[in-house]
Protein backbone atom coordinates (compact mmCIF):
# COMPACT_ATOMS: atom_id res chain seq x y z
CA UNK A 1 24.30 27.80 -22.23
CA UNK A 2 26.89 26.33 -20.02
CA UNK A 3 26.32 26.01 -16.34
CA UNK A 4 29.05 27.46 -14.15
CA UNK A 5 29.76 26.20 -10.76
CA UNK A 6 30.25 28.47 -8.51
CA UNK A 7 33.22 28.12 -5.69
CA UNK A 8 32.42 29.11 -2.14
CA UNK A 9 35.06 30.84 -0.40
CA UNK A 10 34.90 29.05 2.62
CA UNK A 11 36.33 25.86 2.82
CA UNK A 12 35.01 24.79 6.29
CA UNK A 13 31.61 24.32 7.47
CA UNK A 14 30.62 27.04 9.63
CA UNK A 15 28.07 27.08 12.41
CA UNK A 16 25.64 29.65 10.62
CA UNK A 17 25.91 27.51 7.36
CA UNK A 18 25.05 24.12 9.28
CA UNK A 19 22.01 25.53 10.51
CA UNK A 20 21.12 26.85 7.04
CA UNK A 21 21.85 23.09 5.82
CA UNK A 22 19.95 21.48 8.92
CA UNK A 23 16.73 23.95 8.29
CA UNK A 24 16.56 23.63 4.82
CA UNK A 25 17.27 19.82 5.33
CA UNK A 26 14.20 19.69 7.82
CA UNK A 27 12.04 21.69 5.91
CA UNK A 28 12.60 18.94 2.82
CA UNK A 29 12.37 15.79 5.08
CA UNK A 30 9.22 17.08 5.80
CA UNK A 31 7.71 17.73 2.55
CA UNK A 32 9.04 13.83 1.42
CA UNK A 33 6.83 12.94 4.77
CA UNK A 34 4.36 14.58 3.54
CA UNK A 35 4.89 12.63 -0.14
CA UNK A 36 4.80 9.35 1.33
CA UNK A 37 1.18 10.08 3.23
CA UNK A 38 -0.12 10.95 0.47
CA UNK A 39 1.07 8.77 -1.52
CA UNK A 40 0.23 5.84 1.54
CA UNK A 41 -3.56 7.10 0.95
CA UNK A 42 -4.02 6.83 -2.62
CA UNK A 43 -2.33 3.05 -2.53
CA UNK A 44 -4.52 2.23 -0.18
CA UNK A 45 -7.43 3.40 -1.89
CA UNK A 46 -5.80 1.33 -5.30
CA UNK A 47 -5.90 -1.75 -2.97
CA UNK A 48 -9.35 -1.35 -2.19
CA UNK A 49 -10.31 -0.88 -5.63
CA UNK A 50 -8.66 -3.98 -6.98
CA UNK A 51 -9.76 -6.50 -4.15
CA UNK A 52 -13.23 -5.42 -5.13
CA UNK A 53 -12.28 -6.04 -8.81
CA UNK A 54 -11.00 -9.36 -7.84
CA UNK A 55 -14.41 -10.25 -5.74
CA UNK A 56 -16.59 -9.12 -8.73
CA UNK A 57 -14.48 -11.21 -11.04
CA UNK A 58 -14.90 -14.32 -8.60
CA UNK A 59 -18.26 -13.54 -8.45
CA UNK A 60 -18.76 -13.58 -12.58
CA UNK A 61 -16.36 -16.79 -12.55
CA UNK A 62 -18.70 -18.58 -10.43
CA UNK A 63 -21.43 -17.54 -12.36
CA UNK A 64 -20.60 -18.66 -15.44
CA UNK A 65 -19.23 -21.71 -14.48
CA UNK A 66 -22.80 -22.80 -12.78
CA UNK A 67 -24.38 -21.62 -15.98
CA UNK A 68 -21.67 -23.33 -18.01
CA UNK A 69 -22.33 -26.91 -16.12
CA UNK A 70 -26.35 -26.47 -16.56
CA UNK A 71 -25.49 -25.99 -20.34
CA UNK A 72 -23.60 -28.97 -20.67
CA UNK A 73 -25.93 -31.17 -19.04
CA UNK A 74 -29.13 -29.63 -21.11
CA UNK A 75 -26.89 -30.49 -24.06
CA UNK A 76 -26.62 -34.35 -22.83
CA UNK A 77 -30.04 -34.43 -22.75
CA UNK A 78 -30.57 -33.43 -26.17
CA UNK A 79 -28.15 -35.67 -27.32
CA UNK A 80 -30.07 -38.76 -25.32
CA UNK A 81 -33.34 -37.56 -26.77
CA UNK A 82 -31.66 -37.36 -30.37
CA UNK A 83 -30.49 -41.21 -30.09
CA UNK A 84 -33.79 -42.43 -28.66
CA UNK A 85 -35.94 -40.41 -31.20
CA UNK A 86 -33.18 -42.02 -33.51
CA UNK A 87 -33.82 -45.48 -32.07
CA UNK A 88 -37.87 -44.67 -32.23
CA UNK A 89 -37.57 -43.70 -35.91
CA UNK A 90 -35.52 -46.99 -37.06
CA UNK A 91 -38.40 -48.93 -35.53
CA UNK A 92 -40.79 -47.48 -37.85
């Protein structure tokens, strides 16, 4: 089905349809106001949501890096105590 465009008989713009135009152009202004608060709420509830990601995830980072450092140096120590016991067991 084929749109048809319809011609206006008026060429000019006339005073009554201006102030159909301005209205209707008002009335949608608003709405796309309206749009952007509610859109400006909802990113500003995203932003809150991923800073607090981001401070868990620094949180878990530091975490695991503290427990990652105590691992390595446990492991040193086994590896000392596996040369000395070495050591001790080519004495005997």
């Amino acid at each position: 089905m084929k749109k048809v465009v319809k011609k206006t008989a008026e060429k000019y713009v006339t005073e009554e349809r201006f102030k159909k135009f301005e209205s209707s152009f008002e009335t949608n202004m608003a709405n796309i106001a309206k749009s952007f608060e509610r859109h400006e709420k909802v990113m500003g509830h995203i932003l809150k949501e991923l800073q607090q990601m981001h401070e868990e995830n620094k949180y878990f980072r530091q975490s695991i890096s503290s427990l990652n450092s105590d691992g390595l140096s446990c492991d040193r120590r086994i590896d000392n105590l596996d040369i000395r016991i070495g050591k001790l067991e080519a004495k005997i």
